[in-house]
Each structure stands twice: as C-alpha cells, then as structure tokens.
N, C-alpha and C. Protein backbone atom coordinates (compact mmCIF):
# COMPACT_ATOMS: atom_id res chain seq x y z
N UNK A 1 -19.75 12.66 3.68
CA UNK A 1 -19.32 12.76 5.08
C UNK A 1 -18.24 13.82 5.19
N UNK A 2 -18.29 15.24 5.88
CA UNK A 2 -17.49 16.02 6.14
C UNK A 2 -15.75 15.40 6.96
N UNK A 3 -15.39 16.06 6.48
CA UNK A 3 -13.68 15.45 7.37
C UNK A 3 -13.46 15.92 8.62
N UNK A 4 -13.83 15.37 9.66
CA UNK A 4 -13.58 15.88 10.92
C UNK A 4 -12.28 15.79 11.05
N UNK A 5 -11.67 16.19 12.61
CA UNK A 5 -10.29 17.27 12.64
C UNK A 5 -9.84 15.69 13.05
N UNK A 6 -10.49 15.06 14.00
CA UNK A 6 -9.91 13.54 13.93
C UNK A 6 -9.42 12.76 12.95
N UNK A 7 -9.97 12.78 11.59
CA UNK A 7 -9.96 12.23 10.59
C UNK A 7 -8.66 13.13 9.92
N UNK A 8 -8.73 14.60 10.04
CA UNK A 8 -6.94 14.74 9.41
C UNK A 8 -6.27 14.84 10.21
N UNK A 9 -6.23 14.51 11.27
CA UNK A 9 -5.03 13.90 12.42
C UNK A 9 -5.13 12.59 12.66
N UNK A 10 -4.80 11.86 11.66
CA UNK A 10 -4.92 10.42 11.81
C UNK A 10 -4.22 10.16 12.99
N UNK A 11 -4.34 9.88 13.67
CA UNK A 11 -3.71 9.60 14.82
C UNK A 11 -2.24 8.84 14.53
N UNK A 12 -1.64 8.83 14.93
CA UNK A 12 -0.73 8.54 14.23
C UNK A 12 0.42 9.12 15.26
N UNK A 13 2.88 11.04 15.26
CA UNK A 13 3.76 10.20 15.63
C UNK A 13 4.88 10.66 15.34
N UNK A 14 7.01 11.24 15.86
CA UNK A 14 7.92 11.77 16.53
C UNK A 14 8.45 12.87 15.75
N UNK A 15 8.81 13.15 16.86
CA UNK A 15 9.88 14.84 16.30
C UNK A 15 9.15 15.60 15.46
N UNK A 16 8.43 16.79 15.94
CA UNK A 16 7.88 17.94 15.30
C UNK A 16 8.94 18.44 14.38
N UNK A 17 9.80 19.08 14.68
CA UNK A 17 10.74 19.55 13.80
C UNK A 17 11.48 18.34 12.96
N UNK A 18 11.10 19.33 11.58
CA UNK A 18 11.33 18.34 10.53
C UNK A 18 12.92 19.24 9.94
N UNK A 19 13.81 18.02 8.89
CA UNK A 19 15.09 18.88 8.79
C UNK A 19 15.22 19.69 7.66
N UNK A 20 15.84 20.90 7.84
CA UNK A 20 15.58 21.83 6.24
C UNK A 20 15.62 21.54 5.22
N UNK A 21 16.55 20.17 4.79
CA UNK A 21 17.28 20.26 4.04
C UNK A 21 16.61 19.05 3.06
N UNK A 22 15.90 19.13 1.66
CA UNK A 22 15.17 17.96 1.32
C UNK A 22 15.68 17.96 -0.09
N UNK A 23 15.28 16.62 -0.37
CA UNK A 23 15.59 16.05 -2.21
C UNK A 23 14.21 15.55 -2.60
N UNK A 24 13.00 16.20 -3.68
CA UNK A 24 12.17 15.69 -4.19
C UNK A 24 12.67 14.40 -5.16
N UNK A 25 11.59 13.99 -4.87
CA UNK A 25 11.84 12.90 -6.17
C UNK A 25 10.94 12.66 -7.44
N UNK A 26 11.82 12.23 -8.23
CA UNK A 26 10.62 12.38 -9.91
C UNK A 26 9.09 11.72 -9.19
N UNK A 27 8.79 11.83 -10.29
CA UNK A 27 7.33 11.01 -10.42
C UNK A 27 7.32 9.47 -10.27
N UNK A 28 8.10 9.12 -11.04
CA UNK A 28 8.85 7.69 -11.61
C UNK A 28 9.37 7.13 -10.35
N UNK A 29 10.25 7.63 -9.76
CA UNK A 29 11.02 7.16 -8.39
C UNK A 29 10.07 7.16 -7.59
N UNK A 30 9.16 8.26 -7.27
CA UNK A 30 8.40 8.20 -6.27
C UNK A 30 7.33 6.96 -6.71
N UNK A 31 6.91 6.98 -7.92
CA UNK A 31 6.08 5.40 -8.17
C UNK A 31 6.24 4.47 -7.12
N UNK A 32 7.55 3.84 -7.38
CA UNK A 32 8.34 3.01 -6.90
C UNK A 32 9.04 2.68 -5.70
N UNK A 33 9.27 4.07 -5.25
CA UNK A 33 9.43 4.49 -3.56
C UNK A 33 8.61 3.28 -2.44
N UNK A 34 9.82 2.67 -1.95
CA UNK A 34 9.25 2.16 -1.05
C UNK A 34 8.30 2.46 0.40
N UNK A 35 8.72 3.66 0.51
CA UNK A 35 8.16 4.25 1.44
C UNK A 35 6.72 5.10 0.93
N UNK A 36 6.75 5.29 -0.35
CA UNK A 36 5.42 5.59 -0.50
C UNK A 36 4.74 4.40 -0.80
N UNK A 37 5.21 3.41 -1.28
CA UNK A 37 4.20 2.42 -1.65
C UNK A 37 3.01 2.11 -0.42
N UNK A 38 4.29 2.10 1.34
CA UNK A 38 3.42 1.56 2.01
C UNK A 38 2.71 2.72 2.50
N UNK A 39 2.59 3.92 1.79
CA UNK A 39 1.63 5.05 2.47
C UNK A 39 0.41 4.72 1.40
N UNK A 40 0.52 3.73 0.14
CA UNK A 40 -0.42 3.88 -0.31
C UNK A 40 -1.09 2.80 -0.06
N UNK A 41 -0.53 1.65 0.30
CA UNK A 41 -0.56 0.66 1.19
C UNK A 41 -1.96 0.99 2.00
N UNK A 42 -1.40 1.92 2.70
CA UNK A 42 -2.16 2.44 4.10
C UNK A 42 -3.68 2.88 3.41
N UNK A 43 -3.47 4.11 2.60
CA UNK A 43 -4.35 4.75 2.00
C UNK A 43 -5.78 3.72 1.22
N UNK A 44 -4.73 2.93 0.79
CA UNK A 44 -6.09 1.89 -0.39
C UNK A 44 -6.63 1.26 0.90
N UNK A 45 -6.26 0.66 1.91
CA UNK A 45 -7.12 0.17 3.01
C UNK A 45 -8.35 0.86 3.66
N UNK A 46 -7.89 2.08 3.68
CA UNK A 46 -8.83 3.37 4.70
C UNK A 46 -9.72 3.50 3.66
N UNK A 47 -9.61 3.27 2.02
CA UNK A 47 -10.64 3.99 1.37
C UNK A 47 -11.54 2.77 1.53
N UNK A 48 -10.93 1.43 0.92
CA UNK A 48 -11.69 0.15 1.43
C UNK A 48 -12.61 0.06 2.31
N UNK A 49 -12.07 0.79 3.63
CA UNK A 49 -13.03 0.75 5.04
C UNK A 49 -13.98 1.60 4.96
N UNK A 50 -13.62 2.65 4.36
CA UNK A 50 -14.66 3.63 4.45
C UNK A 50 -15.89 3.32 3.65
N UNK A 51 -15.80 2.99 2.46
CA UNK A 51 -16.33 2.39 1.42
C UNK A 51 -17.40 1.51 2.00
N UNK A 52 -16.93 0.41 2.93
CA UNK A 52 -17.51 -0.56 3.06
C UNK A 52 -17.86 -0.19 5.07
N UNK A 53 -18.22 0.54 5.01
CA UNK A 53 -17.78 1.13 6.59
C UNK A 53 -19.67 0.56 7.20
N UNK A 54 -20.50 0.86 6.56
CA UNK A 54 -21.42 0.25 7.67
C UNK A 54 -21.59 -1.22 7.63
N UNK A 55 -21.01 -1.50 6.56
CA UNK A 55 -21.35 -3.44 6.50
C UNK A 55 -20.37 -3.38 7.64
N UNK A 56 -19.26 -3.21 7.43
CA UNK A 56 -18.15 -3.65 8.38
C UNK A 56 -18.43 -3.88 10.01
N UNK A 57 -19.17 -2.46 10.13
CA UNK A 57 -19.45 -1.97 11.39
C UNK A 57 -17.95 -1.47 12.16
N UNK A 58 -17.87 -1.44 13.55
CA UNK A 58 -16.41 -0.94 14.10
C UNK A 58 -15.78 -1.99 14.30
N UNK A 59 -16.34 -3.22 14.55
CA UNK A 59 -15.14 -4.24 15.05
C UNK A 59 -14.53 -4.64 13.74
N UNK A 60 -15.37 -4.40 12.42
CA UNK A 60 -15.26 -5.05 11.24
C UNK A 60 -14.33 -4.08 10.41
N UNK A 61 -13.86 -2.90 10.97
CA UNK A 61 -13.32 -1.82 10.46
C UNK A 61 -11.90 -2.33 11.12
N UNK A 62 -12.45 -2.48 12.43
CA UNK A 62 -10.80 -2.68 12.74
C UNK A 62 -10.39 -3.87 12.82
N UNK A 63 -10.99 -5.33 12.39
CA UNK A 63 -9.91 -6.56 12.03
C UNK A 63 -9.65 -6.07 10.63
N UNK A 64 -10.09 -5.41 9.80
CA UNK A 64 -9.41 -5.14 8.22
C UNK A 64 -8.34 -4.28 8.58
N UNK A 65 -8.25 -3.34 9.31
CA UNK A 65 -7.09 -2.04 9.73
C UNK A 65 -6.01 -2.97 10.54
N UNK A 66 -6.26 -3.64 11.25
CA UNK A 66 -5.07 -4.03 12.41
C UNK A 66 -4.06 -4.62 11.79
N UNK A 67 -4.03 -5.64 10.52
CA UNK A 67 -2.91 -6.13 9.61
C UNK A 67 -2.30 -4.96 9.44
N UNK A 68 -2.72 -4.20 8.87
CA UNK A 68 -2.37 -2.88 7.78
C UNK A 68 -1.36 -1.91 8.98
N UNK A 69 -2.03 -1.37 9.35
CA UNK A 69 -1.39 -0.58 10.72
C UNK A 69 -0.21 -0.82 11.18
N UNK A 70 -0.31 -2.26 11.37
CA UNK A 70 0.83 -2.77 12.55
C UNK A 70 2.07 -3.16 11.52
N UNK A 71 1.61 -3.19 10.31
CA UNK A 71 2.35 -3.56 9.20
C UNK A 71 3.67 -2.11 8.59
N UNK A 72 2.87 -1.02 8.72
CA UNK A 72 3.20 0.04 8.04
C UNK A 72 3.53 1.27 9.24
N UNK A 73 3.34 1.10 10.54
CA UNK A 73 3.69 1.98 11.24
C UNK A 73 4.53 1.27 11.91
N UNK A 74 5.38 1.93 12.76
CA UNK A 74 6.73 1.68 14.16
C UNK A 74 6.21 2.06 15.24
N UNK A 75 4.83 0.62 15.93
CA UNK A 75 4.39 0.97 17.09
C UNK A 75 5.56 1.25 17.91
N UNK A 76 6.57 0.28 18.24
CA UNK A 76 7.20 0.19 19.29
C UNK A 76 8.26 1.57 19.62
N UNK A 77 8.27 2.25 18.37
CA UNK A 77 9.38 3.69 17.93
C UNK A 77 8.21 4.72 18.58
N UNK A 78 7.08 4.58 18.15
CA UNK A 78 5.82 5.62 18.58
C UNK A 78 5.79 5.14 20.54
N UNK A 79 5.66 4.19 20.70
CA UNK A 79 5.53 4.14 22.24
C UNK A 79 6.73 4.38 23.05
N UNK A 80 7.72 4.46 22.42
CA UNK A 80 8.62 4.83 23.62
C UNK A 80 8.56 6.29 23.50
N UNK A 81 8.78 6.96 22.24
CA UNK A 81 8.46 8.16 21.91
C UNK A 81 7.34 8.86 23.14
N UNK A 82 6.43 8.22 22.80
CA UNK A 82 5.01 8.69 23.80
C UNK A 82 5.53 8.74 25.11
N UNK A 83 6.33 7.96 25.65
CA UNK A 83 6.70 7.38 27.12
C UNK A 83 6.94 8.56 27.61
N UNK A 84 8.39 8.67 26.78
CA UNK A 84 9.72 9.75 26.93
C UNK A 84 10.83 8.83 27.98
N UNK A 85 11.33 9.55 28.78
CA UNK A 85 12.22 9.36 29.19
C UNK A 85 12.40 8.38 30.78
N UNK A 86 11.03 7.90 30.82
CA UNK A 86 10.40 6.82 31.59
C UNK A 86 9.94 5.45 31.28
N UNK A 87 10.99 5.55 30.13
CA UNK A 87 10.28 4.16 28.94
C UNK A 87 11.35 3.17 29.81
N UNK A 88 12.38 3.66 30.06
CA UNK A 88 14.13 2.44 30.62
C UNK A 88 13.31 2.64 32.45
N UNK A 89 12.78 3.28 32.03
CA UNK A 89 11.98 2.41 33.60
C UNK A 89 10.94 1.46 34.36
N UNK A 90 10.24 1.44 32.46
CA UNK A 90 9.41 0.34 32.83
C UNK A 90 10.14 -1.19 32.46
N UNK A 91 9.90 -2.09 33.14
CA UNK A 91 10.01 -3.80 32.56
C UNK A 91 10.24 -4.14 31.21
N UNK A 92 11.05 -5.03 31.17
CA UNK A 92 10.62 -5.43 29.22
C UNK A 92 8.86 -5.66 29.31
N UNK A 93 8.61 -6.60 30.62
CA UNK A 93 7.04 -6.67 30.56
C UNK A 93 6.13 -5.81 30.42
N UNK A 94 6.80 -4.43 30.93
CA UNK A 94 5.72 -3.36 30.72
C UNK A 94 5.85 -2.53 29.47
N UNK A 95 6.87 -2.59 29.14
CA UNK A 95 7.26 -2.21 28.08
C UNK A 95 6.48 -2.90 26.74
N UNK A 96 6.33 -4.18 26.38
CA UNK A 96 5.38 -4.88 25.80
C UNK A 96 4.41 -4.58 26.20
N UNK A 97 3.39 -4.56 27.08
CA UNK A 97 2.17 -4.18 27.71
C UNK A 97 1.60 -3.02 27.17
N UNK A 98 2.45 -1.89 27.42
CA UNK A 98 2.33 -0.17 26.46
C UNK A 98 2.27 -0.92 25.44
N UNK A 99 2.79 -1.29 24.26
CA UNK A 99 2.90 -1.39 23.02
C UNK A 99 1.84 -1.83 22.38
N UNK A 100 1.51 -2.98 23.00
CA UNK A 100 0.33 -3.97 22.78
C UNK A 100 -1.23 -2.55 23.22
N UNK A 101 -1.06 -1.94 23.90
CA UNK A 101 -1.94 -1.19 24.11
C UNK A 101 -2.26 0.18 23.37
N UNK A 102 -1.06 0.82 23.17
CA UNK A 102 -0.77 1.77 22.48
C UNK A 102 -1.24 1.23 20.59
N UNK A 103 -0.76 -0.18 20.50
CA UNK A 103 -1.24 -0.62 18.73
C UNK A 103 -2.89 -0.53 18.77
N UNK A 104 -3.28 -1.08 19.83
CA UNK A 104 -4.92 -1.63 20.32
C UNK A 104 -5.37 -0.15 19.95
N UNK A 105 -5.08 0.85 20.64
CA UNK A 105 -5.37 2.41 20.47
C UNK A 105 -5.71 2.93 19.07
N UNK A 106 -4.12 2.70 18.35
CA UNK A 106 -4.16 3.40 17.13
C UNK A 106 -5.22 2.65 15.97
N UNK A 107 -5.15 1.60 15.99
CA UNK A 107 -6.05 0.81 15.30
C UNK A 107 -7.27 1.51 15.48
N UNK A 108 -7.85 1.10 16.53
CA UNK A 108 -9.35 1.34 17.26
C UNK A 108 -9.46 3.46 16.69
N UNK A 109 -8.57 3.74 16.54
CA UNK A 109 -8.75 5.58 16.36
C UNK A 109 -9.09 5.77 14.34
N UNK A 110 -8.46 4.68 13.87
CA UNK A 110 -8.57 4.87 12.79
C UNK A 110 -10.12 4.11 12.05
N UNK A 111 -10.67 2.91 12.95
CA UNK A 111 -11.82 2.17 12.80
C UNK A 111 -12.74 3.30 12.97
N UNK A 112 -12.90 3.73 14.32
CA UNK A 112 -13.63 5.15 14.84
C UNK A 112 -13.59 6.19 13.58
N UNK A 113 -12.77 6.80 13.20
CA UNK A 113 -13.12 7.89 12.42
C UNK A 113 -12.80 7.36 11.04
N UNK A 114 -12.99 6.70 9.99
CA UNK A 114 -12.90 6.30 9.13
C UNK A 114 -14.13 5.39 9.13
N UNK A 115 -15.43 6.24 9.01
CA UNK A 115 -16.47 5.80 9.65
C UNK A 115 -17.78 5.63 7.87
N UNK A 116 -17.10 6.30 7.05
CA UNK A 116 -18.06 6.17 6.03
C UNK A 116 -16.63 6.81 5.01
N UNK A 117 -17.93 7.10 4.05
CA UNK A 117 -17.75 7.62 2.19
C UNK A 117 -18.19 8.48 1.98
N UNK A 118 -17.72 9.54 1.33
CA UNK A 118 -18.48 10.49 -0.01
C UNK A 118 -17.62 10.99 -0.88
N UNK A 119 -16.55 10.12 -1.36
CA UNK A 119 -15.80 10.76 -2.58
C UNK A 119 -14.75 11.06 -1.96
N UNK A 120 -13.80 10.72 -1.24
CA UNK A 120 -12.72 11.28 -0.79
C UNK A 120 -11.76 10.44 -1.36
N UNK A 121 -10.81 10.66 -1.05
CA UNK A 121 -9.35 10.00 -1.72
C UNK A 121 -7.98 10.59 -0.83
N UNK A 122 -6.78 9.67 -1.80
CA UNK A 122 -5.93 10.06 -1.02
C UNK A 122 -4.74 10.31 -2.47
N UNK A 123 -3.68 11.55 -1.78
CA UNK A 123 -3.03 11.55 -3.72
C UNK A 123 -1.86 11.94 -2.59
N UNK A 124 -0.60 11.17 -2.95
CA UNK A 124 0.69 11.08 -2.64
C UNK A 124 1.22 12.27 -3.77
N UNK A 125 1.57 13.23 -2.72
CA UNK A 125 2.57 13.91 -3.64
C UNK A 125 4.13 14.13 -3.78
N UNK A 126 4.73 13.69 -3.23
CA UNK A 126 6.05 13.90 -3.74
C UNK A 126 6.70 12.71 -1.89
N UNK A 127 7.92 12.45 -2.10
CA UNK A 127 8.70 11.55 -1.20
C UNK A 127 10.35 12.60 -1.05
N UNK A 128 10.63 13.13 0.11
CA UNK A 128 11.92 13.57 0.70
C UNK A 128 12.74 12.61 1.58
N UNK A 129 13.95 12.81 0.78
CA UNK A 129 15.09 11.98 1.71
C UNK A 129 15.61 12.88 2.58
N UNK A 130 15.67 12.72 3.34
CA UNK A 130 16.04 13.49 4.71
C UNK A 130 17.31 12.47 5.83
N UNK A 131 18.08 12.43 5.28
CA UNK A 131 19.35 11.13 5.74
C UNK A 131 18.53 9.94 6.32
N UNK A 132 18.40 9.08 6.80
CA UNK A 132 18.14 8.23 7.59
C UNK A 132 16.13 7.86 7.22
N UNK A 133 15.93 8.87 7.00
CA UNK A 133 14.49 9.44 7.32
C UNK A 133 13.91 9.56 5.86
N UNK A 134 12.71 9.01 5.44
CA UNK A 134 11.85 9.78 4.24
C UNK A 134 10.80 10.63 4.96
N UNK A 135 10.48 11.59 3.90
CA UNK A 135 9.43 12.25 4.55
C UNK A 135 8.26 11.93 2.87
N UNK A 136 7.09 11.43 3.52
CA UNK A 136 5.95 11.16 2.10
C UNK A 136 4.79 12.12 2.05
N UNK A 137 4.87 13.22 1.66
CA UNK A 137 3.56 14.10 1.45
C UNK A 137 2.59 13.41 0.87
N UNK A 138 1.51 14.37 1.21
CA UNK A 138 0.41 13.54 0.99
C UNK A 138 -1.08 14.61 1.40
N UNK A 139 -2.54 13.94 0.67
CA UNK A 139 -3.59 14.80 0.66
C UNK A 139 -4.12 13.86 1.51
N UNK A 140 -5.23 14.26 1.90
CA UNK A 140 -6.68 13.83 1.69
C UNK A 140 -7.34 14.63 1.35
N UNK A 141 -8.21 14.06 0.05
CA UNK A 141 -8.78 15.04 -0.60
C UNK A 141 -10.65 14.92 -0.51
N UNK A 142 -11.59 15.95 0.01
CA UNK A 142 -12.42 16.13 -0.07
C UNK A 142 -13.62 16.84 -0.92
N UNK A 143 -14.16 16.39 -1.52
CA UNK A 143 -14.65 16.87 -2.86
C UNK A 143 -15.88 17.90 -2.16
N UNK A 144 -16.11 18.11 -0.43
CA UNK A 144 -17.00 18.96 -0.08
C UNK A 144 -16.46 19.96 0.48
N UNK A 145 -14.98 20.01 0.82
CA UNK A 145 -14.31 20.40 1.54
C UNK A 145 -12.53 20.78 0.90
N UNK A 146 -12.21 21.93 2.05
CA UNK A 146 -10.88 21.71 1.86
C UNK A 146 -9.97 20.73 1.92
N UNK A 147 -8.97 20.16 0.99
CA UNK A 147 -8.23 18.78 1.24
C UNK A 147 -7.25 19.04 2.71
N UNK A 148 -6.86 17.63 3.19
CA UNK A 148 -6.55 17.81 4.46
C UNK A 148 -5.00 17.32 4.29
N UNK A 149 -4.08 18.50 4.32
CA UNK A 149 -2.28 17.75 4.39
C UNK A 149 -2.10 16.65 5.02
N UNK A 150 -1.25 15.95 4.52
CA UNK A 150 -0.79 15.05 5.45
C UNK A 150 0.69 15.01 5.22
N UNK A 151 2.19 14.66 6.39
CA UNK A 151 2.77 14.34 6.02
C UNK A 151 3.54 13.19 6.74
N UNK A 152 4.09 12.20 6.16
CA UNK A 152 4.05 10.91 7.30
C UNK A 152 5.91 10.69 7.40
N UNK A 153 6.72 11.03 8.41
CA UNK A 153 7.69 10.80 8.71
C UNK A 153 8.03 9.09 9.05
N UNK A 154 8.97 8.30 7.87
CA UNK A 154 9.58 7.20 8.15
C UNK A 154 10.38 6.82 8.52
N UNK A 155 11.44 5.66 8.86
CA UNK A 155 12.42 5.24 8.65
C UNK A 155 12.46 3.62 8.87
N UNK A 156 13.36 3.18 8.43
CA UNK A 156 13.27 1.30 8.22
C UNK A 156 14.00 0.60 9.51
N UNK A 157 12.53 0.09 10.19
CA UNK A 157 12.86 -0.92 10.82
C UNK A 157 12.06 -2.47 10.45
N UNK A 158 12.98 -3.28 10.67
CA UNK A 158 12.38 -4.53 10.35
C UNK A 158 12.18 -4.70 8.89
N UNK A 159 13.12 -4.27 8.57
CA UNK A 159 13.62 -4.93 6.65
C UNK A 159 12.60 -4.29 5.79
N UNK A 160 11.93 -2.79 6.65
CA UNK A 160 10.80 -1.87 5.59
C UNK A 160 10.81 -0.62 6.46
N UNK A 161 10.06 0.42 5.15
CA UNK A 161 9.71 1.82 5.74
C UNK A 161 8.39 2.01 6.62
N UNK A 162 8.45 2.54 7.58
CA UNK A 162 7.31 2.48 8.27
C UNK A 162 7.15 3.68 9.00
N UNK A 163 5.86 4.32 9.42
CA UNK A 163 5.55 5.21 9.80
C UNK A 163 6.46 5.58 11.04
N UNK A 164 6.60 6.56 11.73
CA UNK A 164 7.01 7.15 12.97
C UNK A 164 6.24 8.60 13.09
N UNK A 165 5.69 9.44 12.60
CA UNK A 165 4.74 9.96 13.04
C UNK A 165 3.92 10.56 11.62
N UNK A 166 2.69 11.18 11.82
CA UNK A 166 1.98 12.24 10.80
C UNK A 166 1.74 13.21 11.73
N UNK A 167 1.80 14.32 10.45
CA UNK A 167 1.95 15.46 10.78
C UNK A 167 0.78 16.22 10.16
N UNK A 168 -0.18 16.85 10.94
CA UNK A 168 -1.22 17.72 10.10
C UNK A 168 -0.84 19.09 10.07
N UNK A 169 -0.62 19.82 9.10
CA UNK A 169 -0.30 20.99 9.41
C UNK A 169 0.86 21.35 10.23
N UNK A 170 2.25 20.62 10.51
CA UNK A 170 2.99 20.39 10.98
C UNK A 170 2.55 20.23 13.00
N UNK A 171 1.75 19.57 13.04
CA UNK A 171 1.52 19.28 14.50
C UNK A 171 1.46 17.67 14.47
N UNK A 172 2.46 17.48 15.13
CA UNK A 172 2.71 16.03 15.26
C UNK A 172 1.79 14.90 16.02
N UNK A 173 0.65 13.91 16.09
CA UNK A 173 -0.06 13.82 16.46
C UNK A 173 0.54 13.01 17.82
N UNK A 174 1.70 12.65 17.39
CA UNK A 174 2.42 11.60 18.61
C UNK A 174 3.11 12.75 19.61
N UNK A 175 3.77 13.76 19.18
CA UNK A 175 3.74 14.71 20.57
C UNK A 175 2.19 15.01 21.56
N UNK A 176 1.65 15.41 20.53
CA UNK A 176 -0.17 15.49 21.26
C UNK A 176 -0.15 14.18 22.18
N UNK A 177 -0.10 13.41 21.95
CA UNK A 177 -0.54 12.10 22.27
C UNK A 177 0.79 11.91 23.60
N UNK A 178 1.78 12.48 23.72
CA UNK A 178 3.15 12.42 24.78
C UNK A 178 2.56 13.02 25.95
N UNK A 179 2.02 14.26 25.70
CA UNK A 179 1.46 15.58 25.91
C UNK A 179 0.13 15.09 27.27
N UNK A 180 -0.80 14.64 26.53
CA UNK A 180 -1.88 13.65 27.09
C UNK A 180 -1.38 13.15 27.88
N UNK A 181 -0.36 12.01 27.39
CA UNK A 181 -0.58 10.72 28.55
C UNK A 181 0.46 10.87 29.44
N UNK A 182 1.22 12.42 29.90
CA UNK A 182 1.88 12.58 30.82
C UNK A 182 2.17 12.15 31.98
N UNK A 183 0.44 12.86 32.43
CA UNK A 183 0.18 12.78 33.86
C UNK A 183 0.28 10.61 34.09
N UNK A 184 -0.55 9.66 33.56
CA UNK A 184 -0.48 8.74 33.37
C UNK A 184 0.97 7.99 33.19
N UNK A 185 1.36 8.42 32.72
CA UNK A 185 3.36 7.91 32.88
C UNK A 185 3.49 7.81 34.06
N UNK A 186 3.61 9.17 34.57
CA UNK A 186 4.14 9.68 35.69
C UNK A 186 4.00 8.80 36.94
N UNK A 187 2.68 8.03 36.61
CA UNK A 187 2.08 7.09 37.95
C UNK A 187 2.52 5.40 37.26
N UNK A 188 3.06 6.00 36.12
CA UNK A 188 3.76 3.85 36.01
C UNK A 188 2.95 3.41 34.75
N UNK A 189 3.48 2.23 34.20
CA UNK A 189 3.32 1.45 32.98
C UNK A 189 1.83 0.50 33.19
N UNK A 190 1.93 0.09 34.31
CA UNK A 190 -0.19 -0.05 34.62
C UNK A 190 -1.17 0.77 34.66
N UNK A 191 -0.41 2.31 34.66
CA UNK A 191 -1.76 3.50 34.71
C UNK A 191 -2.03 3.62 33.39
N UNK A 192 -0.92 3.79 32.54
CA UNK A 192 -0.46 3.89 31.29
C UNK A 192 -1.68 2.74 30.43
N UNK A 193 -1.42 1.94 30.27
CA UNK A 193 -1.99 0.68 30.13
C UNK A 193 -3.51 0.98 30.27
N UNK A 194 -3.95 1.08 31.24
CA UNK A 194 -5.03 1.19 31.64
C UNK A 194 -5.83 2.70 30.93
N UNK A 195 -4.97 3.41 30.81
CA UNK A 195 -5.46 4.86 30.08
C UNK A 195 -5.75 4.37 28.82
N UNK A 196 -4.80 3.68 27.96
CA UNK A 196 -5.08 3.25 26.59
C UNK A 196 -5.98 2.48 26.39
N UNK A 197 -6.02 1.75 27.28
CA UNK A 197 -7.25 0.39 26.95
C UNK A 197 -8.38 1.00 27.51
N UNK A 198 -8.66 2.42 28.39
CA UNK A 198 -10.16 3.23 28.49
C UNK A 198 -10.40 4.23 26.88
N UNK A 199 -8.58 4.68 26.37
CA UNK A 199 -9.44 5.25 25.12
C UNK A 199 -9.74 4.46 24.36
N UNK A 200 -8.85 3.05 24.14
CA UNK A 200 -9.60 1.80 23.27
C UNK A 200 -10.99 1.61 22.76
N UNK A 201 -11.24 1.26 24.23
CA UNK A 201 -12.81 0.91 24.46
C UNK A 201 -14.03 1.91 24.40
N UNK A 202 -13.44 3.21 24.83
CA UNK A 202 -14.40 4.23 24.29
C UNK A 202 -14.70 4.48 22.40
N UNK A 203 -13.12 4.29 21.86
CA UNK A 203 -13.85 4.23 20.24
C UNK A 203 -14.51 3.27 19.82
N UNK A 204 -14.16 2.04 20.60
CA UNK A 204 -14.19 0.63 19.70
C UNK A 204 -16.01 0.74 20.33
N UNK A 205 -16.73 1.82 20.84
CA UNK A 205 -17.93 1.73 21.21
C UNK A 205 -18.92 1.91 20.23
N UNK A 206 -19.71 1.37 19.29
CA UNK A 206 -20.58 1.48 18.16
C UNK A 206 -21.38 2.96 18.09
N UNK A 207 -21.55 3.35 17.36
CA UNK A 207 -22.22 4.53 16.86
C UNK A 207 -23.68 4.47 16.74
C-alpha cells in the first residue's frame, strides 16, 4: 500500500515554529525516554491496525485507536489551539462539546488512513529537550517508497508526555486544521461541532 499524503500528515497539532536551540539524546536515554516510549506506544498500535486492517474493518480500526490516541495526545491543548482566540468564548459546555468532537475526528482520521499493510514501519530517531517541550523525531518508513518524516512536539499534562502537534516536513497539521475550521469558529461552538462530526462521519464511512 503506497503512503498517501494523509497518511504522513497524521493528522495530528501547535506552534509551527520550533525553538533553535536542541540537546540530542544517547541511544540509551532515548530507549527510556518517556516521551518516546509513548510515540512508540502510538506507533506499535498503527502497525497493529494496519496489519489487521481488513478484519478490523473502520469501526474496528477505530475502537483499537481511540484508547491509544486519547491516551498519548493533548486533545484538549490541540482544541483550543484549533479554536484560537474564540476558545474563552465558548461555555465550559461548549468547550467540552469541541473536544469530544475534535477527539471523535482525530481518531476516525487515523482509522481512515491507516487502512492496510505492506512492510512499513516506524523507527524513532533521536528525542530533543527544548525547555518545557520534547521534540521526538521520527520515520515512517516505506519499503516502496520514500520514508515519510515525522516530528511530534510534547509536553506533560496529566502526570505524562503527550502529543501537541506533528509536523510533516515542518507543516504543522494542527495549524492546517486552525486554518480550515476558521470560517466555522467564526459562526460559534455548534457550527464548530457540527463541522467535526460531518468530517467524522465522512471517514468513519467504509471503503
């Protein structure tokens, strides 16, 4: 199965500009790196799915992904992010509402294109401390194809490291995704809502 452009933009999340200033880490540390563990975390799941991707089917792709996901990324850091500066204007209720919709999304994007197998993999290469922030490089590697960068910006909320955005080629997929659901902000936290749960339902649509 070729790597579509969906598939190395995992969908996925904040601040394009990354900071100059980095510390690699051994081999050994990075083993052990908490923040890579849960990128590999992430990684051994997607190969799982893919692996097992037509038994699964899509709904079966994404009850195995939705633990994993919600586990290892910072929906709630990614949705206000997405909001911008209209997030302290919606409700705590709507505010939950995005979130719950926005997780429903990312899940359902990764079920969708993580759709089969042919030898691909994933190889963590090196972990940057960046104050506050790790940054976890990373492949996907295609044995038909060029491998596809990845790099996944963290930081710890909720007593672990967890995603806040990937970056393909340094294009942040959560600005893209700010970018999009502009116009939809603009009209309120029910348009919003309603935009996510139409791209939902368009992936979560069988092949």
């Amino acid at each position: 199965m070729p790597i579509s452009r969906r598939q190395g933009l995992l969908v996925a999340v904040l601040l394009p500009a990354l900071a100059p200033v980095a510390m690699p880490r051994s081999a050994m540390a990075q083993a052990a790196d908490p923040a890579a563990a849960q990128i590999e975390r992430l990684h051994a799941t997607l190969l799982d799915v893919m692996k097992r991707a037509q038994a699964l089917g899509i709904q079966g792709r994404y009850q195995q992904l939705a633990p994993v996901v919600q586990a290892v990324f910072d929906i709630p850091a990614m949705s206000r992010f997405a909001v911008g500066s209209r997030w302290t204007s919606f409700t705590p209720q709507e505010q939950q509402a995005v979130i719950q919709a926005f997780t429903r999304m990312t899940v359902a994007s990764y079920a969708s294109n993580f759709d089969g197998y042919s030898g691909q993999g994933f190889e963590t290469q090196r972990v940057e401390d960046r104050g506050d922030e790790k940054i976890v490089v990373s492949r996907l590697l295609n044995p038909s194809g060029k491998p596809v960068d990845l790099t996944y910006r963290m930081h710890q909320a909720d007593g672990a490291w967890r995603i806040t955005d990937v970056l393909h080629d340094s294009i942040s997929e959560l600005s893209i995704r700010r970018s999009e659901f502009a116009a939809p902000v603009r009209q309120g936290a029910v348009t919003l809502v309603q935009r996510l749960n139409e791209l939902s339902d368009r992936l979560m649509k069988p092949a």
